[in-house]
N, C-alpha and C. Protein backbone atom coordinates (compact mmCIF):
# COMPACT_ATOMS: atom_id res chain seq x y z
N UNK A 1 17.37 2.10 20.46
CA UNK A 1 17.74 0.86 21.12
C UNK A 1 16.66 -0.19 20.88
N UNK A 2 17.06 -1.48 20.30
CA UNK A 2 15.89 -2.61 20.62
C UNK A 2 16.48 -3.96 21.01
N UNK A 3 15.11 -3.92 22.04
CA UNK A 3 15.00 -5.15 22.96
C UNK A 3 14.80 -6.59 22.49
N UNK A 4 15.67 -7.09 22.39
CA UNK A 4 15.27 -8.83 21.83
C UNK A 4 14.60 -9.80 23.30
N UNK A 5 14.06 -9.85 23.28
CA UNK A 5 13.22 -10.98 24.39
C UNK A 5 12.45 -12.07 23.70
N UNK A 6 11.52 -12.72 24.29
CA UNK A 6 10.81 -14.11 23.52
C UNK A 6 10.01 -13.35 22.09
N UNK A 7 10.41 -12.00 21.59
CA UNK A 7 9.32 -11.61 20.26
C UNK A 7 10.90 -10.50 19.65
N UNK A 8 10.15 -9.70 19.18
CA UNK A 8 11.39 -8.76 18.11
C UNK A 8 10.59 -7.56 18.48
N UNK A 9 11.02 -6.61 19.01
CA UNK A 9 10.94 -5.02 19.20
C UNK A 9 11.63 -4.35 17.85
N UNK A 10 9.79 -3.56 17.73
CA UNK A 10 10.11 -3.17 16.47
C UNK A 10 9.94 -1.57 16.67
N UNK A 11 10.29 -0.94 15.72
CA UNK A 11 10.91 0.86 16.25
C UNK A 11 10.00 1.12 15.35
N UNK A 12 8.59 2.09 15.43
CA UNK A 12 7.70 2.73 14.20
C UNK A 12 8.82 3.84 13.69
N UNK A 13 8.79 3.99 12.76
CA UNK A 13 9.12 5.76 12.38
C UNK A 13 7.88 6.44 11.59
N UNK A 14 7.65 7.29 12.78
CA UNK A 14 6.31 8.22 12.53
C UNK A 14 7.55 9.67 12.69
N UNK A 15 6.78 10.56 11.58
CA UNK A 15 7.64 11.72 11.92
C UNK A 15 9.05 11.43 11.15
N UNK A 16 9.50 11.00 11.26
CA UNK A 16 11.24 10.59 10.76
C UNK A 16 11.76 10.95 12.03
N UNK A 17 11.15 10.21 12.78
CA UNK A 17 11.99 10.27 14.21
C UNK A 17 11.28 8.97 14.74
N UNK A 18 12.10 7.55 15.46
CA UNK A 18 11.31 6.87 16.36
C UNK A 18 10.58 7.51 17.43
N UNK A 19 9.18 7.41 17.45
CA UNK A 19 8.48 8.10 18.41
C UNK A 19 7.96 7.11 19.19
N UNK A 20 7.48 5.81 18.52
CA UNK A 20 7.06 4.89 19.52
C UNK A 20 7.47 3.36 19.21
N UNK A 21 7.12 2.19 19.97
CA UNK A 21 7.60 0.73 19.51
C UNK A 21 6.77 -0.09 19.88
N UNK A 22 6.69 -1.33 19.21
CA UNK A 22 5.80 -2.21 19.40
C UNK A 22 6.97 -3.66 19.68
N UNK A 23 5.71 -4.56 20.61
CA UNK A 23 6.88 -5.84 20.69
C UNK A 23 5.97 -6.52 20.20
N UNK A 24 7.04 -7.68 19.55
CA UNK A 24 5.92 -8.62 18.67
C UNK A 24 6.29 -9.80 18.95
N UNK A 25 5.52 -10.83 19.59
CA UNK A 25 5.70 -12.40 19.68
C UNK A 25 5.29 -13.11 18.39
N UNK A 26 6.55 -13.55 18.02
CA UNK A 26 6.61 -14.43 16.66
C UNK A 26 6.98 -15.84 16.85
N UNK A 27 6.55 -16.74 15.96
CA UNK A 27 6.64 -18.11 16.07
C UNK A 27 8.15 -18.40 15.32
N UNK A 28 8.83 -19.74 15.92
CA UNK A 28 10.66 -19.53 15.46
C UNK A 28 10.23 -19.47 13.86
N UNK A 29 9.81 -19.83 13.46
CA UNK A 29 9.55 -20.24 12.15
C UNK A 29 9.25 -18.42 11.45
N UNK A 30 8.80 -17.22 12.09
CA UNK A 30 8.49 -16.29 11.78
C UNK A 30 10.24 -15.49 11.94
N UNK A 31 10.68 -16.21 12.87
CA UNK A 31 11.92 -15.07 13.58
C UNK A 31 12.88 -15.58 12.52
N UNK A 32 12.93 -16.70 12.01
CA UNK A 32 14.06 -17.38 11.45
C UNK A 32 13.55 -16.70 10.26
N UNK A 33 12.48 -16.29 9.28
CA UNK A 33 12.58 -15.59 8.53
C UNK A 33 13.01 -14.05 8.16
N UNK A 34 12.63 -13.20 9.56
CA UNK A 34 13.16 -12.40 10.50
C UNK A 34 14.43 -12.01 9.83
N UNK A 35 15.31 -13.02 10.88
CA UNK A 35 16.53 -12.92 10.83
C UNK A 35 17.28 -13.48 9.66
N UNK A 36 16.84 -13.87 8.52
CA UNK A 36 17.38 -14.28 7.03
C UNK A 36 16.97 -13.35 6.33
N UNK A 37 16.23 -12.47 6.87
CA UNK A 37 15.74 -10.93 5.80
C UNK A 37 17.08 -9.68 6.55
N UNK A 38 17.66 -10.17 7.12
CA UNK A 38 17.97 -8.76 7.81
C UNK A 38 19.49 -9.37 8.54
N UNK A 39 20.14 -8.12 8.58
CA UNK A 39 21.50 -8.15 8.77
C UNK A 39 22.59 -8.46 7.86
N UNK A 40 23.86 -8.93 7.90
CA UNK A 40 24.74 -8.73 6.60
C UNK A 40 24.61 -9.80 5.77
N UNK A 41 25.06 -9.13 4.70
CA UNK A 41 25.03 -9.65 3.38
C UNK A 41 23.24 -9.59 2.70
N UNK A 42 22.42 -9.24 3.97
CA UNK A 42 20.96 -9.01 3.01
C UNK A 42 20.46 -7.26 3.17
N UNK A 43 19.54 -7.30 2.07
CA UNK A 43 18.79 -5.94 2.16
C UNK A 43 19.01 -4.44 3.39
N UNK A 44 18.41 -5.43 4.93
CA UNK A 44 18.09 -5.00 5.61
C UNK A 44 19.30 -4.36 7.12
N UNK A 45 19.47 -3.79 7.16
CA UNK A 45 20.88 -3.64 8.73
C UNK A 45 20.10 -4.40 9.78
N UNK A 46 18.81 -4.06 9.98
CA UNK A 46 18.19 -4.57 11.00
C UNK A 46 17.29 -5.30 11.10
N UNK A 47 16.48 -6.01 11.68
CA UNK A 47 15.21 -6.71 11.78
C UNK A 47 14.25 -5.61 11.93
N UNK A 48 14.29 -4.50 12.75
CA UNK A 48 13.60 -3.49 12.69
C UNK A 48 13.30 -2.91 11.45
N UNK A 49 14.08 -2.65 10.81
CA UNK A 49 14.50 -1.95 9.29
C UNK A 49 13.44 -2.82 8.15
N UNK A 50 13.60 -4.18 8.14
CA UNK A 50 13.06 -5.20 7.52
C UNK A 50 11.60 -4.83 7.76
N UNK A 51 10.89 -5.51 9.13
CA UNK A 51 9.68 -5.16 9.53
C UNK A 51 9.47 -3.45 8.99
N UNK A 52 9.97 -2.38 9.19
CA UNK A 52 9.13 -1.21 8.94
C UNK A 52 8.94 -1.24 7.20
N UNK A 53 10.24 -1.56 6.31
CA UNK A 53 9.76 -1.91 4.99
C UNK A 53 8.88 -2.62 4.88
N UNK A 54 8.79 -4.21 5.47
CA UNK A 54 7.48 -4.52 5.04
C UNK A 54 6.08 -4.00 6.04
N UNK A 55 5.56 -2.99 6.59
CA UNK A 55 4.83 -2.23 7.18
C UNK A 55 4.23 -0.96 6.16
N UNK A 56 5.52 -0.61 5.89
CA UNK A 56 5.32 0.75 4.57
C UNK A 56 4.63 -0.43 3.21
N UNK A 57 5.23 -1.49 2.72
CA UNK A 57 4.64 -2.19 1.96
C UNK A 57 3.20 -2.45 1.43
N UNK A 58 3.02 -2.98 3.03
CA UNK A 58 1.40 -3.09 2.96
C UNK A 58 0.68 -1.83 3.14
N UNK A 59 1.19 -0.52 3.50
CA UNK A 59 0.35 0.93 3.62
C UNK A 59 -0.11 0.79 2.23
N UNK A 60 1.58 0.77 1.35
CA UNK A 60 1.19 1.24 -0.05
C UNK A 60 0.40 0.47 -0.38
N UNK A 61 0.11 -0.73 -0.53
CA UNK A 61 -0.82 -1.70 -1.30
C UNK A 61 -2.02 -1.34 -1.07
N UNK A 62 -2.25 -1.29 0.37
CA UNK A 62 -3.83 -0.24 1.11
C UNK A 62 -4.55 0.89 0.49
N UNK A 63 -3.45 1.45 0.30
CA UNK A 63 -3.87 3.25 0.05
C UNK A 63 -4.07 3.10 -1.34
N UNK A 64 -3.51 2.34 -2.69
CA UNK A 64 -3.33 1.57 -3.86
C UNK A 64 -4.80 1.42 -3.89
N UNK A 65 -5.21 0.32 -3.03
CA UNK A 65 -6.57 -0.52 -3.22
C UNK A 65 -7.58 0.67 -2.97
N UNK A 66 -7.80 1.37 -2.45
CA UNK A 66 -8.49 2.86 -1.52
C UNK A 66 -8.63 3.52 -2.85
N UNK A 67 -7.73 3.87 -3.26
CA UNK A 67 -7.10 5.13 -4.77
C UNK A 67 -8.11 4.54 -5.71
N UNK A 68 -7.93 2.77 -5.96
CA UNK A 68 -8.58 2.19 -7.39
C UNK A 68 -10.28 2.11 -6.72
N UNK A 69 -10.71 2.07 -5.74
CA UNK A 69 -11.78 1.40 -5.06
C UNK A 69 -12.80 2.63 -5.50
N UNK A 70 -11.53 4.41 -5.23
CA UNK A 70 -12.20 5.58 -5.67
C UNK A 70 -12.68 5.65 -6.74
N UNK A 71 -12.03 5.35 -7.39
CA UNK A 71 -11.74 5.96 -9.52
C UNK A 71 -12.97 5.08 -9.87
N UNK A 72 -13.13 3.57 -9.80
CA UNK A 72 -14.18 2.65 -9.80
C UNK A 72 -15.59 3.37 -9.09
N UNK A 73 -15.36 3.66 -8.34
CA UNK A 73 -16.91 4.38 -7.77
C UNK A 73 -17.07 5.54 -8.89
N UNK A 74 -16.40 6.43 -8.39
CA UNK A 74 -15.97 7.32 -9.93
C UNK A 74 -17.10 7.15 -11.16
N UNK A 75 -16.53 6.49 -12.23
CA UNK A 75 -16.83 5.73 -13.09
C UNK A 75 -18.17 5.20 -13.30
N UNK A 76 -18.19 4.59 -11.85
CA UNK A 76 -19.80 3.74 -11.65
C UNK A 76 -20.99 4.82 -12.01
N UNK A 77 -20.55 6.04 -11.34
CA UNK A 77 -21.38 7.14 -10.97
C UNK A 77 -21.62 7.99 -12.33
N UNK A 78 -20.64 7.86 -13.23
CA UNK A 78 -20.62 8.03 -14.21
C UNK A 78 -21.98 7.29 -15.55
N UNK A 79 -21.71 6.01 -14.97
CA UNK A 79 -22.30 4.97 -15.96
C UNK A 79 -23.73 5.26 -15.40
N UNK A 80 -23.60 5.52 -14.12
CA UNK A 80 -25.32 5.65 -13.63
C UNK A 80 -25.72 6.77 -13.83
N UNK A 81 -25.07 7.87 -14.38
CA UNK A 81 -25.63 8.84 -14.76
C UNK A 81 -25.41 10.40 -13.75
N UNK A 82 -25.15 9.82 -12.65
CA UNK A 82 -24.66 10.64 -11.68
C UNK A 82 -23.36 12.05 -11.80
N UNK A 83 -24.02 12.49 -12.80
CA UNK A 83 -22.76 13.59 -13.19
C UNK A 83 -23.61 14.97 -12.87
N UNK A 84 -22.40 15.86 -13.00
CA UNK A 84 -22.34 17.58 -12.98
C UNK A 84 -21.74 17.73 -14.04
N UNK A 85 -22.12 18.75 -15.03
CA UNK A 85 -21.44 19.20 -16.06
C UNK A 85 -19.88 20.27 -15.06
N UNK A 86 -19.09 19.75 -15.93
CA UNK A 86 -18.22 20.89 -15.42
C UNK A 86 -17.87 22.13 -16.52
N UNK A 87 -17.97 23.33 -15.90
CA UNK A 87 -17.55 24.46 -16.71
C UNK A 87 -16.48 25.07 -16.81
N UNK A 88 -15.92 24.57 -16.11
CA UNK A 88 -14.49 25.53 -15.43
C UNK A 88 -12.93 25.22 -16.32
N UNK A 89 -11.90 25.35 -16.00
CA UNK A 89 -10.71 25.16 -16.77
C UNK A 89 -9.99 24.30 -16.16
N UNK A 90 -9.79 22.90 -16.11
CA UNK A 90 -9.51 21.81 -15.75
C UNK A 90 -7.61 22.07 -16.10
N UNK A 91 -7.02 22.34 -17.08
CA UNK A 91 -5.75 22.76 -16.67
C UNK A 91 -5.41 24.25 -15.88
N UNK A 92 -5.59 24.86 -15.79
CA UNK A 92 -5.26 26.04 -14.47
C UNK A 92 -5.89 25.18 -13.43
N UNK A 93 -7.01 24.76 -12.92
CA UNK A 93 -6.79 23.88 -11.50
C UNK A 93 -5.87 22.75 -11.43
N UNK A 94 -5.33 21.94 -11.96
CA UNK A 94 -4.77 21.08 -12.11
C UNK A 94 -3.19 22.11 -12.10
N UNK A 95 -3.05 23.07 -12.52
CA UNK A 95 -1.67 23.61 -12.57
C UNK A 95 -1.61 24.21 -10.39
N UNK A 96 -3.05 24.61 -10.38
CA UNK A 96 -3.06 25.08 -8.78
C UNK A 96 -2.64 24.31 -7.97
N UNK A 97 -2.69 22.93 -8.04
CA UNK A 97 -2.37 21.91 -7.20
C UNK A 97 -1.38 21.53 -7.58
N UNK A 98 -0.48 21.09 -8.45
CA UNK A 98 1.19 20.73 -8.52
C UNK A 98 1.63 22.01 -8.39
């Protein structure tokens, strides 16, 4: 169930189950975009639906920036000299984990 009042009640899905919700006070100018992202004839069934896609959006872009921020340190550590020889068999571990 969501509550429309002066903001947009938005439904998290944690789990693949709504477990909890947030209410959000938006400016008309935010809701009117809101509501032109979502409902018929667009993308979204819901305004809820809309907001959690763009929520998952910005995770991915996060976790994206995190991933490259690694590989770059990585690398750095590399160039500075900061290594371990490895001895081991890089395809059988790599087969252990997929």
């Amino acid at each position: 169930m969501v509550e429309f009042r002066n903001g947009l009640a938005i439904h998290l899905n944690g789990n693949k189950k709504m477990s909890s919700s947030i209410n959000l006070s938006l400016t008309d100018e935010l809701r009117a975009f809101v509501d032109a992202n979502s409902g018929d004839g667009t993308l979204y069934a819901t305004p809820s639906e809309f907001m959690r896609d763009l929520l998952r959006q910005q995770k991915s872009r996060q976790d994206a920036a995190a991933a490259r921020d690694a590989i770059l340190e990585g690398y750095q550590d590399a160039i500075d000299g900061h290594i371990h020889p490895f001895r081991g068999d890089l395809r059988s571990l790599l087969k252990k984990v997929q």
